[in-house]
C-alpha atoms as a PDB file:
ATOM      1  CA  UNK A   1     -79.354 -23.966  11.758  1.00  0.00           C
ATOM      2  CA  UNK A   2     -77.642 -26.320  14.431  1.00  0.00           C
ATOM      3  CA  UNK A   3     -74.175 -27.371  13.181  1.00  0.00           C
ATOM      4  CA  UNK A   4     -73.607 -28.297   8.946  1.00  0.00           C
ATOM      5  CA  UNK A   5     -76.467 -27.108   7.087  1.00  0.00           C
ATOM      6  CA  UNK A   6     -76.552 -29.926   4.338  1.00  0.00           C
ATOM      7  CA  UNK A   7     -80.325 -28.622   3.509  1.00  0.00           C
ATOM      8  CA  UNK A   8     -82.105 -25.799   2.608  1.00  0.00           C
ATOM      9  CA  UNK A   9     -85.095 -25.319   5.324  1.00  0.00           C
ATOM     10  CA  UNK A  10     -88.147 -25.156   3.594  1.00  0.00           C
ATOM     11  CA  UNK A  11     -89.273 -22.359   5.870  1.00  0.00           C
ATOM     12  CA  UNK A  12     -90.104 -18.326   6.043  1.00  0.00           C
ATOM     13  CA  UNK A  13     -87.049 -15.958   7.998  1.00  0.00           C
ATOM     14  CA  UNK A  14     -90.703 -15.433  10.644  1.00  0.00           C
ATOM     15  CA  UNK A  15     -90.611 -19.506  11.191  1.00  0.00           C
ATOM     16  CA  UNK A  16     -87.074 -19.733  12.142  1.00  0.00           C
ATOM     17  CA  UNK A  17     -87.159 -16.453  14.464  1.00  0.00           C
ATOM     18  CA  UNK A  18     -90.098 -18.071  15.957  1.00  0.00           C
ATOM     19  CA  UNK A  19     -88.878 -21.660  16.258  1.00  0.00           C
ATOM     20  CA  UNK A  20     -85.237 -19.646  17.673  1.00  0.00           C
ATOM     21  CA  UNK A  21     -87.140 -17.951  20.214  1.00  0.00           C
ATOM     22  CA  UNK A  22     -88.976 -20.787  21.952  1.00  0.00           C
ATOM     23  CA  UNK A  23     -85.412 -22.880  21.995  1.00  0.00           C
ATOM     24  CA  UNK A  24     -83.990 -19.773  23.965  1.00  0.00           C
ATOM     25  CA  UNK A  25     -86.447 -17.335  25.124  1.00  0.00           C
ATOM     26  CA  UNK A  26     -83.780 -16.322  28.016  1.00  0.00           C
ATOM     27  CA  UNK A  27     -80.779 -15.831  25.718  1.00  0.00           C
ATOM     28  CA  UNK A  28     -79.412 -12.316  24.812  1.00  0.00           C
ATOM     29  CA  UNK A  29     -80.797 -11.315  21.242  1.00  0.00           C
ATOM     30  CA  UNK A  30     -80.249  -7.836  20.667  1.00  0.00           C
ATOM     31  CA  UNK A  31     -77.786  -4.823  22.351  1.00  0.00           C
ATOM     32  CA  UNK A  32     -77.844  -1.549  22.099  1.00  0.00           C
ATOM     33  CA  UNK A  33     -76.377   1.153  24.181  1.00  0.00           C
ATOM     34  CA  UNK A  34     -76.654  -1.118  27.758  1.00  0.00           C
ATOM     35  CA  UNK A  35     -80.285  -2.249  26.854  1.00  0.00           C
ATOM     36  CA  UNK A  36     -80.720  -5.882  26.242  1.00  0.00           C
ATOM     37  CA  UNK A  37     -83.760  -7.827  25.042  1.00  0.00           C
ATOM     38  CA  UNK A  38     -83.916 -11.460  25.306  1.00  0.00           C
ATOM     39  CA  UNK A  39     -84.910 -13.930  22.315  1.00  0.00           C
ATOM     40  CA  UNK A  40     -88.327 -14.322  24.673  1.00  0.00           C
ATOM     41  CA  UNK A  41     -88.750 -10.065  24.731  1.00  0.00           C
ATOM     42  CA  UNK A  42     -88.162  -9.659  21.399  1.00  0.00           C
ATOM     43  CA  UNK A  43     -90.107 -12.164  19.937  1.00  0.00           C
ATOM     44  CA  UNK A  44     -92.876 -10.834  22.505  1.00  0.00           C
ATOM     45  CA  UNK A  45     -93.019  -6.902  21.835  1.00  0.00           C
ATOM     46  CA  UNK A  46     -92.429  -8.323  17.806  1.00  0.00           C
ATOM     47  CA  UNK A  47     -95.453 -10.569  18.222  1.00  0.00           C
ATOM     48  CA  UNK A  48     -97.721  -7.674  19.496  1.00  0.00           C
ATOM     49  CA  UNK A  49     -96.658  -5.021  17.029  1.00  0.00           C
ATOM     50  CA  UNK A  50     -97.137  -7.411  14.371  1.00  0.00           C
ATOM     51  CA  UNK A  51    -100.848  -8.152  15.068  1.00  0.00           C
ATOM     52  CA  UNK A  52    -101.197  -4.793  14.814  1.00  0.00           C
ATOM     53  CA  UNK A  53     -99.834  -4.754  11.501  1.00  0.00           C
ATOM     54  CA  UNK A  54    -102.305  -7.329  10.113  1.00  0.00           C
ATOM     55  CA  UNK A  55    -105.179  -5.343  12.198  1.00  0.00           C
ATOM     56  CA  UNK A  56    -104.306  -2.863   9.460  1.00  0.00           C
ATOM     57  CA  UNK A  57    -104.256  -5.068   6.346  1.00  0.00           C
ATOM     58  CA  UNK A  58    -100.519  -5.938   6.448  1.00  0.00           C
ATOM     59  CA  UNK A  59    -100.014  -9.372   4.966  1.00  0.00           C
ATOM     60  CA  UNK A  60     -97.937 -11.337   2.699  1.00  0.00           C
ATOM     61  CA  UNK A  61     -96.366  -9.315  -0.557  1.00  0.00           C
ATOM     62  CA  UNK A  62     -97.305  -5.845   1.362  1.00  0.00           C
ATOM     63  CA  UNK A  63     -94.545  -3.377   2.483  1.00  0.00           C
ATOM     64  CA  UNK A  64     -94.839  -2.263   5.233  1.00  0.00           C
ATOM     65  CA  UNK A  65     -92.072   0.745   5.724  1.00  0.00           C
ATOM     66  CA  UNK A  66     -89.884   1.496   8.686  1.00  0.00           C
ATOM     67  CA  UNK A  67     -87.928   4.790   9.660  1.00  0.00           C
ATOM     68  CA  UNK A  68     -86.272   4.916  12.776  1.00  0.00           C
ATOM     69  CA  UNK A  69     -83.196   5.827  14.211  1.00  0.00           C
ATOM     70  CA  UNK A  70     -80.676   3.136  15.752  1.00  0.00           C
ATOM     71  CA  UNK A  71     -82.558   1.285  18.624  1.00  0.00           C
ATOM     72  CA  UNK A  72     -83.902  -1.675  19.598  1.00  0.00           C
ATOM     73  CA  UNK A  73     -87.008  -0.905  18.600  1.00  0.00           C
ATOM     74  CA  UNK A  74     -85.833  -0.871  14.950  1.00  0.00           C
ATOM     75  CA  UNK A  75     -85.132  -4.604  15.098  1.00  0.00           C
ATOM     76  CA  UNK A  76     -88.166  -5.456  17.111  1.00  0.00           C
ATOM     77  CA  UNK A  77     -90.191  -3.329  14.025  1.00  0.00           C
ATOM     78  CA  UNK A  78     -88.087  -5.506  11.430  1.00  0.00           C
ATOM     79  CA  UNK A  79     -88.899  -8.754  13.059  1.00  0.00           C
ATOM     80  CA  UNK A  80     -92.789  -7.648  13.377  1.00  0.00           C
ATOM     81  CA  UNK A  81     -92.785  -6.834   9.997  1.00  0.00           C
ATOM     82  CA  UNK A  82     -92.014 -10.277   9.028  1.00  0.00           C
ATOM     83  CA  UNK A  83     -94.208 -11.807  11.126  1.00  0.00           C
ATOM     84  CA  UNK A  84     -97.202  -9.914   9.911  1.00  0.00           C
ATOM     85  CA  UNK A  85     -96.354 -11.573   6.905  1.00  0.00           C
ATOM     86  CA  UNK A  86     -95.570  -8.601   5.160  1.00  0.00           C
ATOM     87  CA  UNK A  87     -92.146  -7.447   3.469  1.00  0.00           C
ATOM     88  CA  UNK A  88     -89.955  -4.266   5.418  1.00  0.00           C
ATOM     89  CA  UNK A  89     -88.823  -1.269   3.843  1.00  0.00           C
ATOM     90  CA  UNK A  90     -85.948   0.063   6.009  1.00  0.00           C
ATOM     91  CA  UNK A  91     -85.779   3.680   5.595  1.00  0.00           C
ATOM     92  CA  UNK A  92     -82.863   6.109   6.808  1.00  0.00           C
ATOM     93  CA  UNK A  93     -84.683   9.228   8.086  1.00  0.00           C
ATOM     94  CA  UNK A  94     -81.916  11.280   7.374  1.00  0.00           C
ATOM     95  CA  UNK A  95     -82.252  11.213   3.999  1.00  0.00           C
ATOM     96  CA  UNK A  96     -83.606  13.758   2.369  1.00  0.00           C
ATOM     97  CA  UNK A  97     -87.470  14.470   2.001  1.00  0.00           C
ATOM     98  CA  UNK A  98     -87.642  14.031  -1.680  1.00  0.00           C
ATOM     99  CA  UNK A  99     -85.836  10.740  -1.723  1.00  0.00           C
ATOM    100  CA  UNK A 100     -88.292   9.297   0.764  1.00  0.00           C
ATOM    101  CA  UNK A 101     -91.135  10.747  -0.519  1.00  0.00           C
ATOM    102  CA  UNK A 102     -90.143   8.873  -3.870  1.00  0.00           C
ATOM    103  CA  UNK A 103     -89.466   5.635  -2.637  1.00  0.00           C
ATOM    104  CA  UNK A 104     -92.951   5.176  -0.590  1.00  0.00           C
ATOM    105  CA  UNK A 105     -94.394   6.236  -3.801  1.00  0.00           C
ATOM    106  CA  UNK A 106     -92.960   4.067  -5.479  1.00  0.00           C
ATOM    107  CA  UNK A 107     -92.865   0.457  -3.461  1.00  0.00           C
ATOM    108  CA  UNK A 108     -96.637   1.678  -2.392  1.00  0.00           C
ATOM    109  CA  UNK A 109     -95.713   0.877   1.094  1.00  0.00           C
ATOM    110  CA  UNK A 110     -98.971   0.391   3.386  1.00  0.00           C
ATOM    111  CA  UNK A 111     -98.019   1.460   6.115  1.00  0.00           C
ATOM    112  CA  UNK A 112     -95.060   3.267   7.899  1.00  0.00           C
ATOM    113  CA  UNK A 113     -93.433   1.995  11.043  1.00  0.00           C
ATOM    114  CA  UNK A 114     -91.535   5.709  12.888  1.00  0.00           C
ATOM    115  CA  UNK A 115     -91.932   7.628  15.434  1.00  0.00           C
ATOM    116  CA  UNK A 116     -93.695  11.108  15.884  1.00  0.00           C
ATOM    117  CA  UNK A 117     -90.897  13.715  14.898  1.00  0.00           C
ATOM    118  CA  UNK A 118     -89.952  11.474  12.200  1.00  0.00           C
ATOM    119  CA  UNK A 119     -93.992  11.207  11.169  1.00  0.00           C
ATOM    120  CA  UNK A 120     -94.456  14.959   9.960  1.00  0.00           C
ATOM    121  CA  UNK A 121     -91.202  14.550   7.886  1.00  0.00           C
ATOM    122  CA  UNK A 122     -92.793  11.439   6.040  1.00  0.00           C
ATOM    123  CA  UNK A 123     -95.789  13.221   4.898  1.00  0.00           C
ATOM    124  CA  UNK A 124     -97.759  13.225   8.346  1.00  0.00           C
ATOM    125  CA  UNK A 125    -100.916  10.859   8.165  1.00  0.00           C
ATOM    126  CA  UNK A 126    -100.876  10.730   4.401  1.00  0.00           C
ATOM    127  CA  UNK A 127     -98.272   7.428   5.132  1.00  0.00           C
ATOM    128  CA  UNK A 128    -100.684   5.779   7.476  1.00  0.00           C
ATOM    129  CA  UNK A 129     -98.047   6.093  10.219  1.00  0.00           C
ATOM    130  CA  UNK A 130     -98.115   3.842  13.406  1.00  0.00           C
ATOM    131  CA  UNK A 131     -96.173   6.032  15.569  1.00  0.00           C
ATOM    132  CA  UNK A 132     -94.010   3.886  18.414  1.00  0.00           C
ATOM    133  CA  UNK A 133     -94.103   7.070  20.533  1.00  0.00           C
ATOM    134  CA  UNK A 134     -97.794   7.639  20.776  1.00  0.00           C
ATOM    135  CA  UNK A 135     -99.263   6.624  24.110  1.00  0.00           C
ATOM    136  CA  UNK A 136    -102.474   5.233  22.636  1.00  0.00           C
ATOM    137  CA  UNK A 137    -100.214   2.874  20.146  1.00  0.00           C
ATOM    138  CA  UNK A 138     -98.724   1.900  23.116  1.00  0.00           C
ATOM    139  CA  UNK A 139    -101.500   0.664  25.127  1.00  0.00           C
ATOM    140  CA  UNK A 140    -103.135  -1.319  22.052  1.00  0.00           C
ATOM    141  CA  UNK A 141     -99.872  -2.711  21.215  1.00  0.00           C
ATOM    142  CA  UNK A 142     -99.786  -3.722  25.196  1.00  0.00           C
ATOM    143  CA  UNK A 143    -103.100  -5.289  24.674  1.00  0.00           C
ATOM    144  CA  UNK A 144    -102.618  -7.629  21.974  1.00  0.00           C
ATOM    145  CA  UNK A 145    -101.250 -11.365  22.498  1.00  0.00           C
ATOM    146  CA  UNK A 146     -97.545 -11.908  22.252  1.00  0.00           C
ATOM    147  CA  UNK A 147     -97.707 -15.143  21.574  1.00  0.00           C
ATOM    148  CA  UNK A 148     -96.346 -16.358  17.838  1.00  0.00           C
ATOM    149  CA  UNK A 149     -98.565 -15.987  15.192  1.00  0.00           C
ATOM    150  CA  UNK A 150     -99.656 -18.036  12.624  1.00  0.00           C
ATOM    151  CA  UNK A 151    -101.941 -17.992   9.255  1.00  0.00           C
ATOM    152  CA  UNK A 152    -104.598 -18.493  11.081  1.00  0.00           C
ATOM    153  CA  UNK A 153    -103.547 -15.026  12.793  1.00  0.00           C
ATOM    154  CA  UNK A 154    -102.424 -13.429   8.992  1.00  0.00           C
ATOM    155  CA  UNK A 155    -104.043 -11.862   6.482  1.00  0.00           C
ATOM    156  CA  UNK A 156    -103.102 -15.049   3.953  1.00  0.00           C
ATOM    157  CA  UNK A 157    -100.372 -18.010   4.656  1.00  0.00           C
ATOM    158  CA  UNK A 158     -96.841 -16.778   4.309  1.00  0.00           C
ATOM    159  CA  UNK A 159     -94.771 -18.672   2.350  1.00  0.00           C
ATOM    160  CA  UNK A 160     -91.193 -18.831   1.616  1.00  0.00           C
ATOM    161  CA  UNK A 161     -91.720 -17.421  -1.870  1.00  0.00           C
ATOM    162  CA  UNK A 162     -92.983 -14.032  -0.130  1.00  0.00           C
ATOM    163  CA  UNK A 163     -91.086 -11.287   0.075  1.00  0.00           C
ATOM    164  CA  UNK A 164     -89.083 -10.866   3.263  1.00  0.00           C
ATOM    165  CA  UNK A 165     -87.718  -7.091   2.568  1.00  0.00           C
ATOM    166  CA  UNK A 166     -87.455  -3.970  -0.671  1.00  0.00           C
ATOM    167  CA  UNK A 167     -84.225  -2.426  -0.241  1.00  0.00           C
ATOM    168  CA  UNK A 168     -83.402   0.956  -2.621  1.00  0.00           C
ATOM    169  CA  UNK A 169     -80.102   1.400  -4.011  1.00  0.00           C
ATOM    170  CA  UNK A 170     -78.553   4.328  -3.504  1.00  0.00           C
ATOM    171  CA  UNK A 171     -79.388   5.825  -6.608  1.00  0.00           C
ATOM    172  CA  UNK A 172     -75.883   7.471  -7.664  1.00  0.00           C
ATOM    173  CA  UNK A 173     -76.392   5.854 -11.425  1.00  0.00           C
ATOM    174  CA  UNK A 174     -80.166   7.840 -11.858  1.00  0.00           C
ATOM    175  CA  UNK A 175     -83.233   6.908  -9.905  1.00  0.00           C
ATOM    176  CA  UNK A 176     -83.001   4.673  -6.768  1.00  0.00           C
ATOM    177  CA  UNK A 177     -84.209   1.393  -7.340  1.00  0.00           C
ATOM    178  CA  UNK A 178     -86.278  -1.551  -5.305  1.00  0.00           C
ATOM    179  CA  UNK A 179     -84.399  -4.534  -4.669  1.00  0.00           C
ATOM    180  CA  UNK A 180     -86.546  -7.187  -3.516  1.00  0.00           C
ATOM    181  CA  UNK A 181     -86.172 -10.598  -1.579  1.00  0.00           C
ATOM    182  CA  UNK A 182     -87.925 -13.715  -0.273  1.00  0.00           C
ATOM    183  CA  UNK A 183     -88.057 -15.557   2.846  1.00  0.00           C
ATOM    184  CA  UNK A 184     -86.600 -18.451   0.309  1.00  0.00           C
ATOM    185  CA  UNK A 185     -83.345 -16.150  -0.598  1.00  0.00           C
ATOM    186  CA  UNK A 186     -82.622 -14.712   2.768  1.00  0.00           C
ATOM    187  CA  UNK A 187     -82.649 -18.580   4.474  1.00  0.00           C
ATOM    188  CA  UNK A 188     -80.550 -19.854   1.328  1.00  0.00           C
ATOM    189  CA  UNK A 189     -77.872 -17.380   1.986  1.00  0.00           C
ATOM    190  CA  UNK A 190     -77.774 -18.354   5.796  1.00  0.00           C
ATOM    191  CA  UNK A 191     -78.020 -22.134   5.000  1.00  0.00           C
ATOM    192  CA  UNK A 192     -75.571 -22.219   2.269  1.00  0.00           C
ATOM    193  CA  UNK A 193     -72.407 -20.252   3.995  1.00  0.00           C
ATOM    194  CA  UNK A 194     -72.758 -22.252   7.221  1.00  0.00           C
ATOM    195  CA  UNK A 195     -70.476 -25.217   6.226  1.00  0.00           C
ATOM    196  CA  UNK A 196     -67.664 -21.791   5.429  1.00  0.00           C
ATOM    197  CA  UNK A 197     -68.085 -20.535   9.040  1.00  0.00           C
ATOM    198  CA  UNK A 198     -69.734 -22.412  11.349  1.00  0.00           C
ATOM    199  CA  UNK A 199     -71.518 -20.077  13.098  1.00  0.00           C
ATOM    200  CA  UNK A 200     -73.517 -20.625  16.482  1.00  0.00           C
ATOM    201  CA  UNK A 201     -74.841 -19.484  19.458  1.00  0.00           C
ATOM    202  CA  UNK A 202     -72.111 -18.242  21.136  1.00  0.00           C
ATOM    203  CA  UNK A 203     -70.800 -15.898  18.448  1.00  0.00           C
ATOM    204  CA  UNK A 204     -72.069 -11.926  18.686  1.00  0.00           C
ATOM    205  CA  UNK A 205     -72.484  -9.986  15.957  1.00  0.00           C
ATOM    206  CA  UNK A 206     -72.519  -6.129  15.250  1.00  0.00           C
ATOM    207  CA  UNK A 207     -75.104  -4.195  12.809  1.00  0.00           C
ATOM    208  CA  UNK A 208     -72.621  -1.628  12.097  1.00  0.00           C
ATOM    209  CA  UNK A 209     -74.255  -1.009   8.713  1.00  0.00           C
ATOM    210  CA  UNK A 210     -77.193   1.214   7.778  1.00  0.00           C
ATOM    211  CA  UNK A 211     -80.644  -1.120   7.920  1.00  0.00           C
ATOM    212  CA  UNK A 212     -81.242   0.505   4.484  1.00  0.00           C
ATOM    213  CA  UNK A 213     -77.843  -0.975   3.393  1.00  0.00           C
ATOM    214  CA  UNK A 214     -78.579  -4.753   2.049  1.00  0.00           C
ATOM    215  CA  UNK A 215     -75.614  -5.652   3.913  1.00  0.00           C
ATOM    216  CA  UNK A 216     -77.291  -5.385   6.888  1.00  0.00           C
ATOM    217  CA  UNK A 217     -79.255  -8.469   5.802  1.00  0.00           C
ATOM    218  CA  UNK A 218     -76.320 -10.607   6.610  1.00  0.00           C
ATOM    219  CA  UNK A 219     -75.420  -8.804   9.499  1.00  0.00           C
ATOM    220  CA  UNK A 220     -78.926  -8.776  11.088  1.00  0.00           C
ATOM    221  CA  UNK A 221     -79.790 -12.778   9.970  1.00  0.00           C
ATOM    222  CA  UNK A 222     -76.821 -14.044  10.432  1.00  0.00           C
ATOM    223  CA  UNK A 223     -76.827 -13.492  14.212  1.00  0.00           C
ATOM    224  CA  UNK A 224     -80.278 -14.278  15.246  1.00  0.00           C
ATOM    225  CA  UNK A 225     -80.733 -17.061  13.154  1.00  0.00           C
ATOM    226  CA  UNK A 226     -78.151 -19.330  14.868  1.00  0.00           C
ATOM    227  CA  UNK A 227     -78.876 -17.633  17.843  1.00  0.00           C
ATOM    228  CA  UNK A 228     -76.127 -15.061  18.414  1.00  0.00           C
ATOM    229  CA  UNK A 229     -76.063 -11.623  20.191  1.00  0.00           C
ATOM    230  CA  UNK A 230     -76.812  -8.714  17.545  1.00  0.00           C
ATOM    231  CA  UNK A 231     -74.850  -5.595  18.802  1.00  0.00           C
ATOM    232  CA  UNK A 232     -76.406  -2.628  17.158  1.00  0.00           C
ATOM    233  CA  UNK A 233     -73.716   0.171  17.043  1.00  0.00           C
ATOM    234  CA  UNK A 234     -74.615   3.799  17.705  1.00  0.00           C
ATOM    235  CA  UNK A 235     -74.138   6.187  15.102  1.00  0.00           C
ATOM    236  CA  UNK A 236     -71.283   8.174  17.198  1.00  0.00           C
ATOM    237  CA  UNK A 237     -69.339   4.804  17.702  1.00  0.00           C
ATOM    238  CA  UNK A 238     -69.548   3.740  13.629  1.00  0.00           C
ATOM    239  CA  UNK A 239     -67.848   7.023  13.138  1.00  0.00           C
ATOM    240  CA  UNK A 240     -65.257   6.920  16.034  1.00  0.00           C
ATOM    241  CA  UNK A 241     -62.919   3.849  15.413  1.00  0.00           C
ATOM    242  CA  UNK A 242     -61.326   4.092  18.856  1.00  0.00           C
ATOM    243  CA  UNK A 243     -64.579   4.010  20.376  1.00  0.00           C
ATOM    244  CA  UNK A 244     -65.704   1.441  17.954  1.00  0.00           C
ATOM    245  CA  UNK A 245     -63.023  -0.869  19.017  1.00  0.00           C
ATOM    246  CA  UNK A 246     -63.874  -0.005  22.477  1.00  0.00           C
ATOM    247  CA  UNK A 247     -67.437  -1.482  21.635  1.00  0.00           C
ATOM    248  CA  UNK A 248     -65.872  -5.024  20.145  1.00  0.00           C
ATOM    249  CA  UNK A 249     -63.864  -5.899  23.493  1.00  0.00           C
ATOM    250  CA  UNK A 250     -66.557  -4.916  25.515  1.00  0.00           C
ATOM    251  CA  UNK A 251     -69.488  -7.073  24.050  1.00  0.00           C
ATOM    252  CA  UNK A 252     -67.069  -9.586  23.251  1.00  0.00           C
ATOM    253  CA  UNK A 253     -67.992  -9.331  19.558  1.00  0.00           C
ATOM    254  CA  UNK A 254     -66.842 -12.240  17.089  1.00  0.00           C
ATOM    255  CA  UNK A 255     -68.340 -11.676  13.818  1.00  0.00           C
ATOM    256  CA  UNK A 256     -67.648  -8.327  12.186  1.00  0.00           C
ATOM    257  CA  UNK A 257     -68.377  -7.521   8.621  1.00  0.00           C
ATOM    258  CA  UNK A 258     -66.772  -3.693   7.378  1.00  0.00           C
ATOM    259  CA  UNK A 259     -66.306  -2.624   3.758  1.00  0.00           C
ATOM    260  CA  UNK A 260     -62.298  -2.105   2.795  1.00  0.00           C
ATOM    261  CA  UNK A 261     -62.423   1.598   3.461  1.00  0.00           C
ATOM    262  CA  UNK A 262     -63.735   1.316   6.993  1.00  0.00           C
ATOM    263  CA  UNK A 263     -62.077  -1.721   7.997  1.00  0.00           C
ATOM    264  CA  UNK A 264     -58.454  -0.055   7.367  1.00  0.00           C
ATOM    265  CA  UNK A 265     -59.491   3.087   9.570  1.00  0.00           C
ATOM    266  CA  UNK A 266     -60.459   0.271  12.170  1.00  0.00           C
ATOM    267  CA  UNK A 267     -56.714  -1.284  11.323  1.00  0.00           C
ATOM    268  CA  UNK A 268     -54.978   1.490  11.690  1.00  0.00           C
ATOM    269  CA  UNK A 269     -56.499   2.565  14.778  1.00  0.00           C
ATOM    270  CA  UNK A 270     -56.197  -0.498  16.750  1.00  0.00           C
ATOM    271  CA  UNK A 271     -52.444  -0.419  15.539  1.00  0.00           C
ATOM    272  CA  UNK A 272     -52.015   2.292  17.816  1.00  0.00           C
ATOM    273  CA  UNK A 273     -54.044   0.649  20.961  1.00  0.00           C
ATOM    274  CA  UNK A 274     -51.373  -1.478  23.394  1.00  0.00           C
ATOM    275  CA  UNK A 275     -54.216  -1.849  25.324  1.00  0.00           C
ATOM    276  CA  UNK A 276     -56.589  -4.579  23.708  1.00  0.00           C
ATOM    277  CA  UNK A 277     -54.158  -7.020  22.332  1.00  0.00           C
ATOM    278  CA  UNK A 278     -56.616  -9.512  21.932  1.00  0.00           C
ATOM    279  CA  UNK A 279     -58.588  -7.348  18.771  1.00  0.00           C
ATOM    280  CA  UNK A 280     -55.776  -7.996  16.487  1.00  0.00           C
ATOM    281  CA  UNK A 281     -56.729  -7.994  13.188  1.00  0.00           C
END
């Protein structure tokens, strides 16, 4: 995604993270609360986790759930995910026990990507957890190649016709249902909205929405793809717009997606700020 996009890649979302990574293994990917991976790290610790994945029978058309807070290791899961072939199921572990419990029943998730206090809410073992937190997942996840996979390294070939991610709506009409994309779908949306914005390398982005929110598709994508910055925001700062806006002039942030309601609390807030002239809006 270098300049117009004319064409739609014929590739898989785990092709062009790869492909992104070797081009800049030393540029900034993803922030969050000071820490910083690099496009290198990332794809690295994403690499690892993901042969673990497929050591578990994660491949191509599988979900593969994740449920964790707001951390880098939530976008290194999403990314492993993807590489494993397999299709993420982002999963807000606030919500209540029922509602999860429903939609792992339902997408018949393989396995579940958390960590340990998170675990016994999920059903425990029952939802073959791979705990992040658990020294001895640790050391095999520090023993396994980081190098980029490929079908040789899968459980079967990915494909751009795969799924990439199931996403539940919220459920407010009846039942929550599965959403479901490709590789195919996410890459068309990021190839065909290029020529509007002309994105790049030098913009940074923030994942202010929940990961279990499908806008967070665009927000995610849409940075590391063209090989942006990703701010995640903490969950005190999406509720604070002072310290929100605090966040944008400090990471320098360029690309900011908000639904109406938020971004007029964000408005009205930097209104009152003589300080950061530059944020107007």
């Amino acid at each position: 995604f270098q300049g117009d996009v004319c064409e739609i890649p014929e590739e898989t979302v785990a092709g062009l993270l790869t492909a992104q990574a070797l081009r800049t293994p030393d540029a900034e990917a993803v922030v969050f609360e000071g820490d910083t991976l690099s496009y290198g790290a990332l794809a690295a610790r994403a690499n690892q986790l993901a042969r673990h994945l497929v050591s578990e029978g994660a491949g191509p058309d599988d979900i593969v759930a994740i449920a964790l807070d707001r951390s880098l290791e939530m976008v290194v899961s999403i990314v492993a995910v993807l590489q494993s072939g397999a299709a993420y199921l982002p999963l807000d572990p606030a919500l209540p026990a029922a509602r999860l419990d429903y939609m792992l029943d339902d997408s018949q998730a393989r396995l579940t990507i958390t960590t340990a206090d998170h675990a016994a809410a999920l059903g425990g073992t029952d939802r073959h957890p791979v705990c992040l937190d658990d020294a001895a997942t640790q050391a095999a996840l520090a023993a396994l190649d980081a190098g980029p996979l490929t079908d040789r390294d899968r459980q079967a070939p990915l494909r751009p016709d795969h799924l990439a991610y199931l996403i539940y709506t919220s459920g407010s009409t009846g039942k929550p249902k599965g959403v479901a994309n490709t590789h195919a779908n996410v890459v068309r949306l990021l190839a065909r909205t290029q020529n509007w914005y002309g994105f790049s390398s030098k913009d940074v982005w923030t994942l202010f929405h929940s990961y279990a929110f499908d806008f967070s598709v665009w927000e995610i994508w849409g940075a590391l793809f063209y090989g942006g910055r990703l701010v995640v925001v903490p969950d005190l700062v999406r509720k604070s717009p002072d310290e929100f806006i605090d966040l944008l002039a400090r990471e320098g942030v360029t690309t900011l997606n908000q639904t109406p309601s938020a971004f007029y609390q964000l408005k009205e807030a930097l209104i009152s700020r003589s300080d950061l002239p530059q944020l107007a809006l």
